[in-house]
Protein backbone atom coordinates (compact mmCIF):
# COMPACT_ATOMS: atom_id res chain seq x y z
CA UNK A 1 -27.77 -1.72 7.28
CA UNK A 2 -24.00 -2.46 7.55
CA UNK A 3 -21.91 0.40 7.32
CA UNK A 4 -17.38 -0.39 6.90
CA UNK A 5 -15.00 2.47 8.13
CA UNK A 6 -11.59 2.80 8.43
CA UNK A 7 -10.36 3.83 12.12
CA UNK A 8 -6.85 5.33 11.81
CA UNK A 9 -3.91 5.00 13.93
CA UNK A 10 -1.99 8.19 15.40
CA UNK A 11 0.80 9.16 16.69
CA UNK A 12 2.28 11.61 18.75
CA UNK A 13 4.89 14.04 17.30
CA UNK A 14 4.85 15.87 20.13
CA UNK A 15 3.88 15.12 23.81
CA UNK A 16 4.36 16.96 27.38
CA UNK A 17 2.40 16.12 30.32
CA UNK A 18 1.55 19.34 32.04
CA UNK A 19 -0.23 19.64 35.61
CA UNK A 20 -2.34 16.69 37.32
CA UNK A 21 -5.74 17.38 37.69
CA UNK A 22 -7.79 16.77 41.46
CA UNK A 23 -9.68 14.05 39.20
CA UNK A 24 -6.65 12.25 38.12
CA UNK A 25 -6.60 13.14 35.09
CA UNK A 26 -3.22 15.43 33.63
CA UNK A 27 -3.44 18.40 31.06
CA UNK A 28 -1.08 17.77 28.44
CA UNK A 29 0.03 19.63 24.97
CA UNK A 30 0.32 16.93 22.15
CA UNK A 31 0.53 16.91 18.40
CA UNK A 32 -1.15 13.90 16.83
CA UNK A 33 -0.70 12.85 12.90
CA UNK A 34 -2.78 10.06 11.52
CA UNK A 35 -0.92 7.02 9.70
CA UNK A 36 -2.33 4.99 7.06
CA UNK A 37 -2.13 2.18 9.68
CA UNK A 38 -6.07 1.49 10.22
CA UNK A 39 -8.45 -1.01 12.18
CA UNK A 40 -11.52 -2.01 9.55
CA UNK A 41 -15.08 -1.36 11.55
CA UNK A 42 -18.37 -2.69 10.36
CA UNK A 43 -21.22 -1.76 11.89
CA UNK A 44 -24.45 -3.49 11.20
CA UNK A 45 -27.61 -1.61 12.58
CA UNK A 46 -31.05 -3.62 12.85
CA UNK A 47 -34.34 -1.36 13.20
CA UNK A 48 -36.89 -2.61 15.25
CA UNK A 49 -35.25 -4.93 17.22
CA UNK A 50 -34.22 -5.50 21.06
CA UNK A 51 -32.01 -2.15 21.75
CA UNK A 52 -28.58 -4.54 22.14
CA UNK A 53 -25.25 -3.88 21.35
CA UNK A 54 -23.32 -6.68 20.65
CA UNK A 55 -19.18 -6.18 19.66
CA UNK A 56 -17.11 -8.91 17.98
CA UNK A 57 -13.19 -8.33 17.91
CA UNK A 58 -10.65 -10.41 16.06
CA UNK A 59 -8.09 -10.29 18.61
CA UNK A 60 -9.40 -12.08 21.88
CA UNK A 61 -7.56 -10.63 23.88
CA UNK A 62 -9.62 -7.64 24.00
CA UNK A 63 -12.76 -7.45 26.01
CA UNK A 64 -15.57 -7.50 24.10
CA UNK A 65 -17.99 -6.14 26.90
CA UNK A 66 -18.89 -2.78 28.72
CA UNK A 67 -15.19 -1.61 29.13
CA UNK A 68 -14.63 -2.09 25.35
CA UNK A 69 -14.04 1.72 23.72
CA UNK A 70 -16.47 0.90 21.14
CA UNK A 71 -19.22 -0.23 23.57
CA UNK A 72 -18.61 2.75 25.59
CA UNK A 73 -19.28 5.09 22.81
CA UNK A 74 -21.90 3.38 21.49
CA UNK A 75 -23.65 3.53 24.90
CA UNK A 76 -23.04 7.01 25.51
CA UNK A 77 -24.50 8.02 22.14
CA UNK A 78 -27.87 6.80 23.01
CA UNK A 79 -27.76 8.23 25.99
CA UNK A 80 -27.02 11.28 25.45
CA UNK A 81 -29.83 11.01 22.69
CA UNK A 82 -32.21 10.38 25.16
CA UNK A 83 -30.67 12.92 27.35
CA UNK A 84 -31.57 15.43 24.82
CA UNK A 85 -35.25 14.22 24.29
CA UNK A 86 -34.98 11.92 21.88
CA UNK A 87 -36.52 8.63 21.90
CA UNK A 88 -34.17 5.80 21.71
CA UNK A 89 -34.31 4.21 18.71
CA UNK A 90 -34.95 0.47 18.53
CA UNK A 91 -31.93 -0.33 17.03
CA UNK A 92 -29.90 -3.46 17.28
CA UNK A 93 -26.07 -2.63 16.95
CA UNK A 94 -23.48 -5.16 16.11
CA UNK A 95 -19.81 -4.14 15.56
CA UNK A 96 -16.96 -5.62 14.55
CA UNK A 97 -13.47 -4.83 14.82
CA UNK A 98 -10.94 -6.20 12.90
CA UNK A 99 -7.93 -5.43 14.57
CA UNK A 100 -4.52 -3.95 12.78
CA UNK A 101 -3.32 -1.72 14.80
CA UNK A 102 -0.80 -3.11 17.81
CA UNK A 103 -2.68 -2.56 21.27
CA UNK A 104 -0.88 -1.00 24.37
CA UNK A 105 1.34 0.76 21.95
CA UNK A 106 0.58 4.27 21.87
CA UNK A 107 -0.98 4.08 18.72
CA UNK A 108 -4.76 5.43 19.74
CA UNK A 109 -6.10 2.26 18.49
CA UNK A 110 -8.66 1.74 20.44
CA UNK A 111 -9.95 5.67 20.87
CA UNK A 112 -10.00 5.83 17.08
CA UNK A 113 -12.27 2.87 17.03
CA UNK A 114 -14.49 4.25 19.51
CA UNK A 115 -14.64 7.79 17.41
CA UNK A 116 -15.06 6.14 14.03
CA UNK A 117 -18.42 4.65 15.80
CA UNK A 118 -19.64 8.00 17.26
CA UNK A 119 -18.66 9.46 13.39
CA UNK A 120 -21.14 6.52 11.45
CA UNK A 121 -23.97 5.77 14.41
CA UNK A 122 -24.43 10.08 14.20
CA UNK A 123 -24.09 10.08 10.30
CA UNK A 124 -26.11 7.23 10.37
CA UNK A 125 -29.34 9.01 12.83
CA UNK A 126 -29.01 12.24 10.82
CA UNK A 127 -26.41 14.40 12.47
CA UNK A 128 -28.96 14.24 15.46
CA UNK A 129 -25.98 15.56 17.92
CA UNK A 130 -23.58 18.53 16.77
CA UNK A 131 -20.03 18.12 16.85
CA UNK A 132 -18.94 19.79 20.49
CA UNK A 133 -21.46 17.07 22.25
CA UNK A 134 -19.29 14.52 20.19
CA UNK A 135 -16.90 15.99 21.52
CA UNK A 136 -17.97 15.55 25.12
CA UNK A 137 -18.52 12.08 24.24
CA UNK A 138 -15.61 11.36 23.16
CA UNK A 139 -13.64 13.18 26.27
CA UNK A 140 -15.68 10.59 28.36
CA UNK A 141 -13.56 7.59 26.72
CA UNK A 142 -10.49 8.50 26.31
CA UNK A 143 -8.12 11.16 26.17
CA UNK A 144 -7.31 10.40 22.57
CA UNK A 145 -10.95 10.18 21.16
CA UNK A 146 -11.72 14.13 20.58
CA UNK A 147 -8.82 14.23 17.76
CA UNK A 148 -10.20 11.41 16.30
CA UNK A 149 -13.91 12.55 16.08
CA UNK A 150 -12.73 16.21 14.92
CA UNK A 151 -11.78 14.19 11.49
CA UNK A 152 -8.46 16.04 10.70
CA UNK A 153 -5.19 14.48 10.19
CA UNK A 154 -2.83 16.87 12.30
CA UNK A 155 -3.95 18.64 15.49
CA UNK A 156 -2.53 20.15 18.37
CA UNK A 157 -4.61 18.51 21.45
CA UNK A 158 -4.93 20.57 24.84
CA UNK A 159 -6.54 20.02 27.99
CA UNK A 160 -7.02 16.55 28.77
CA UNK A 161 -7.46 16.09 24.83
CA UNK A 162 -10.95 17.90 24.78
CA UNK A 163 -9.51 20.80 22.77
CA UNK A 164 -8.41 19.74 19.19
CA UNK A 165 -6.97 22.32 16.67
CA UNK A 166 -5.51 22.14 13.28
CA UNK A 167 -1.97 22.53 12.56
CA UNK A 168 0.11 22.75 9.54
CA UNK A 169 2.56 20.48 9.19
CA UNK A 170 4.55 19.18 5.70
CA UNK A 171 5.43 15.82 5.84
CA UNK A 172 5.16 15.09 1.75
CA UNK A 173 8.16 12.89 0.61
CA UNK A 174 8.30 11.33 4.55
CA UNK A 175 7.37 7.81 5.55
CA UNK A 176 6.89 6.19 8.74
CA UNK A 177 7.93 3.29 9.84
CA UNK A 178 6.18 1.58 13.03
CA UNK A 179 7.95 -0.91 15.73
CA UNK A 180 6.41 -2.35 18.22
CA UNK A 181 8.41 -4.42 20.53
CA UNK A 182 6.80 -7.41 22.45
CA UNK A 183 6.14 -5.40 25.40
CA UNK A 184 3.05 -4.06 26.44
CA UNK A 185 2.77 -0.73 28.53
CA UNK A 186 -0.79 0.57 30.36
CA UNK A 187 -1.35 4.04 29.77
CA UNK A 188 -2.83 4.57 33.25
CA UNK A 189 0.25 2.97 35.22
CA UNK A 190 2.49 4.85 32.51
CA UNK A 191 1.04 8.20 33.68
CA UNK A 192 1.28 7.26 37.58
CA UNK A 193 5.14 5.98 36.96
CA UNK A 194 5.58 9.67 35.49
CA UNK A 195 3.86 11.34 38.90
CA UNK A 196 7.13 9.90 40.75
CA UNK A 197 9.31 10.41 38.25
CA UNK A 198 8.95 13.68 37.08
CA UNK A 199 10.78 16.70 38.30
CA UNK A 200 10.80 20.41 38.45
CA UNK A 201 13.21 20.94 35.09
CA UNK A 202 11.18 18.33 33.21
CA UNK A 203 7.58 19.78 34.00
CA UNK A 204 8.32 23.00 32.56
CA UNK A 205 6.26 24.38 30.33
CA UNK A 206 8.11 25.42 26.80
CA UNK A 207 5.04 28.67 26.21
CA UNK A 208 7.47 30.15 23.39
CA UNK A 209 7.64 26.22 21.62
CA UNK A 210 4.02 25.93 22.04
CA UNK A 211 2.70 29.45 20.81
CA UNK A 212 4.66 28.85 17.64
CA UNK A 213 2.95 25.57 17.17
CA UNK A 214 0.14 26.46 17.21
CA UNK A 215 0.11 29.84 15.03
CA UNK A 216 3.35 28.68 12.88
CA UNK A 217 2.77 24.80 12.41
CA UNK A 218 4.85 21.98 13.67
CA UNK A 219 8.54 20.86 12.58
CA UNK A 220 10.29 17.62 12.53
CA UNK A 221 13.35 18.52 14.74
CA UNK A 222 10.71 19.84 17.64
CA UNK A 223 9.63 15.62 17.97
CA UNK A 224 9.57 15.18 21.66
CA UNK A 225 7.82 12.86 24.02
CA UNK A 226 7.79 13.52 28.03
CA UNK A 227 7.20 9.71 28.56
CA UNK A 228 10.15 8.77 26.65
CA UNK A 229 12.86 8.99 29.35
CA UNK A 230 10.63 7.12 31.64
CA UNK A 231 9.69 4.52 29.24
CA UNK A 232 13.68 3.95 28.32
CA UNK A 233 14.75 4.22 31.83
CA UNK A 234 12.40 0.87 32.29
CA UNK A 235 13.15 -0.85 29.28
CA UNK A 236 16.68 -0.46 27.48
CA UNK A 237 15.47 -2.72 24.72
CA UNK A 238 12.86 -0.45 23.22
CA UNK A 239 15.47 2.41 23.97
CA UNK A 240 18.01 0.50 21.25
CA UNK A 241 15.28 0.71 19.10
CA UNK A 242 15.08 3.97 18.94
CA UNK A 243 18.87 4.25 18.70
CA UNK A 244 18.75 1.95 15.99
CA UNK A 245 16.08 3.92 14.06
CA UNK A 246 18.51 6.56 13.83
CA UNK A 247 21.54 4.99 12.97
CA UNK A 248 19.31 3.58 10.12
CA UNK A 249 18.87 7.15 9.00
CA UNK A 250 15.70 7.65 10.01
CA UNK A 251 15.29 11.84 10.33
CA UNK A 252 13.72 11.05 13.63
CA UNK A 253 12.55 8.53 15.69
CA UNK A 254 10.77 8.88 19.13
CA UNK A 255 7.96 6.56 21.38
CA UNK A 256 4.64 7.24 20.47
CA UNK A 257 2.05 8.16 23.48
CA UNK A 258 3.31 6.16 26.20
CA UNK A 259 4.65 3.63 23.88
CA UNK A 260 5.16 0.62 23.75
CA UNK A 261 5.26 1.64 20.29
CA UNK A 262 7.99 3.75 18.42
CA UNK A 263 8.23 5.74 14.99
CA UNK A 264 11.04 6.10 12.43
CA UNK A 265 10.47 9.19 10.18
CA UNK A 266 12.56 8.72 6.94
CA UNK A 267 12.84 10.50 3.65
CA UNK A 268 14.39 7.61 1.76
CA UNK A 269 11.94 4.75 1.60
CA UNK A 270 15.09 2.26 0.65
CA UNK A 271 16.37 3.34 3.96
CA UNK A 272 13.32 2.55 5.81
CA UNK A 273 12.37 -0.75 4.02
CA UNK A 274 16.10 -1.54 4.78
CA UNK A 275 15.36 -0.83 8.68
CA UNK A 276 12.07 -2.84 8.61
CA UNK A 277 13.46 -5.92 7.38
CA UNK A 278 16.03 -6.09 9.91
CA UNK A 279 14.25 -5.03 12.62
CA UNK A 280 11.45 -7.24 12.03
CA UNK A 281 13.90 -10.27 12.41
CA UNK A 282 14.45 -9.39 16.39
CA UNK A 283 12.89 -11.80 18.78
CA UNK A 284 11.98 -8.99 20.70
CA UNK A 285 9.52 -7.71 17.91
CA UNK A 286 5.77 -7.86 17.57
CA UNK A 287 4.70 -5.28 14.98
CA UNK A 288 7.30 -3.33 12.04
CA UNK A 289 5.88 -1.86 8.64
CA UNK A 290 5.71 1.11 7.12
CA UNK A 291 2.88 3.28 6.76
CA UNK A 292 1.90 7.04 4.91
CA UNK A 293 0.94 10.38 6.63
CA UNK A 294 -2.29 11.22 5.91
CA UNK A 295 -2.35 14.88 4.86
């Protein structure tokens, strides 16, 4: 049976990195909106054949073995069928990934991949796990997975993502233009760059900012990203990008995650087509389009 899905792209209105955690991990508060910017997945599942799961990407660059999000997911779903006392199927699974979304940008690419095949292989075996063991899954892979298995375009995401919520937020009218600049940035180095560079005033916690977010809904001119002043601070180019968003009237413009990639948010498309076609012209540019919310 072959079975397409879309895997959607996020990214992060909000973001502050809270407390470190003995495992490495940090807590963080984060408010992630889904773009129309989408990987295509296909997964083709074979019955009574070898139990092998085979992934095929179009960009080589990414591993196509055991540390691939996808194959992690898939893995752990079977195992945590069998975990529960189920018999594992004897299933063949081949997926492919047709890339769209920039890598190492901050976009969730890759963790919305992985939850779009948790979504299908447990749609596909009959809803055999419930949601909060998707959930635990997904927490397993990355810290961006649980908003993308919870299905829902706008969340607040707590903990080390593990807690998703709803939250209202009105961006009809708004489009959202993408850059991603040449440069590639690890998460994982990102987040031990911020354990030096961090101090006291910015590892506050805002508790009146947050409450309101999360009972009140989320505004534009609240956009903020803790990794931002790092991320500038090592690269000046992507910072002129975002200086340049705004100068090209975008109503804001911020990294998203730990970047490499950044958003424009404008309310004149003109504007932001105007913006894209400039931008796009920069040797230092891999990626620039525009995309929709998804509300």
């Amino acid at each position: 049976m072959i079975i397409p899905k879309k895997a959607y792209a996020k990214i992060n209105l909000y973001l502050e990195i809270l407390d470190k955690l003995p495992n490495g991990y940090h807590n963080i508060f984060t408010v992630m909106q889904k773009i129309s910017l989408c990987d295509d997945i296909i997964l083709n599942i074979n019955k009574n054949i070898s139990q092998n799961i085979n992934i095929n990407c179009s960009d080589k660059n990414i591993p196509a073995d055991k540390t691939n999000t996808v194959y992690k997911a898939t893995e752990l779903f079977f195992e945590y069928i069998t975990g529960a006392g189920f018999s594992r199927p004897d299933t063949g699974i081949t997926i492919e990934i047709i890339k769209k979304i920039p890598t190492q940008a901050g976009l969730g690419g890759g963790s919305s991949d992985a939850a779009a095949v948790l979504l299908e292989l447990n749609k596909y075996f009959d809803f055999i796990l419930p949601e909060r063991i998707l959930i635990e899954i997904a927490a397993k892979i990355g810290a961006d997975v649980p908003f993308f298995v919870k299905n829902i375009n706008c969340a607040v995401c707590e903990g080390i993502g593990e807690t998703v919520m709803p939250v209202d937020i009105d961006l009809t009218g708004y489009f959202c233009l993408i850059v991603k600049p040449v440069y590639n940035i690890s998460t994982k180095q990102a987040y031990d760059d911020w354990d030096k560079f961090k101090n006291a005033e910015r590892g506050m916690q805002n508790a009146e900012l947050k409450n309101k977010i999360r009972n009140s809904g989320f505004q534009i001119k609240n956009i903020r990203n803790d990794f931002a002043e790092l991320i500038f601070s090592q690269n000046n180019n992507i910072y002129e990008i975002k200086k340049y968003l705004l100068k090209s009237n975008a109503v804001a413009a911020e990294l998203s995650g730990s970047g490499s990639a950044l958003f424009g948010i404008f309310d004149d498309l003109e504007n932001a087509r105007e913006c894209r076609d400039i931008l796009i012209q920069r040797n230092d540019i891999e990626f620039c389009d525009i995309f929709d919310f998804l509300c």
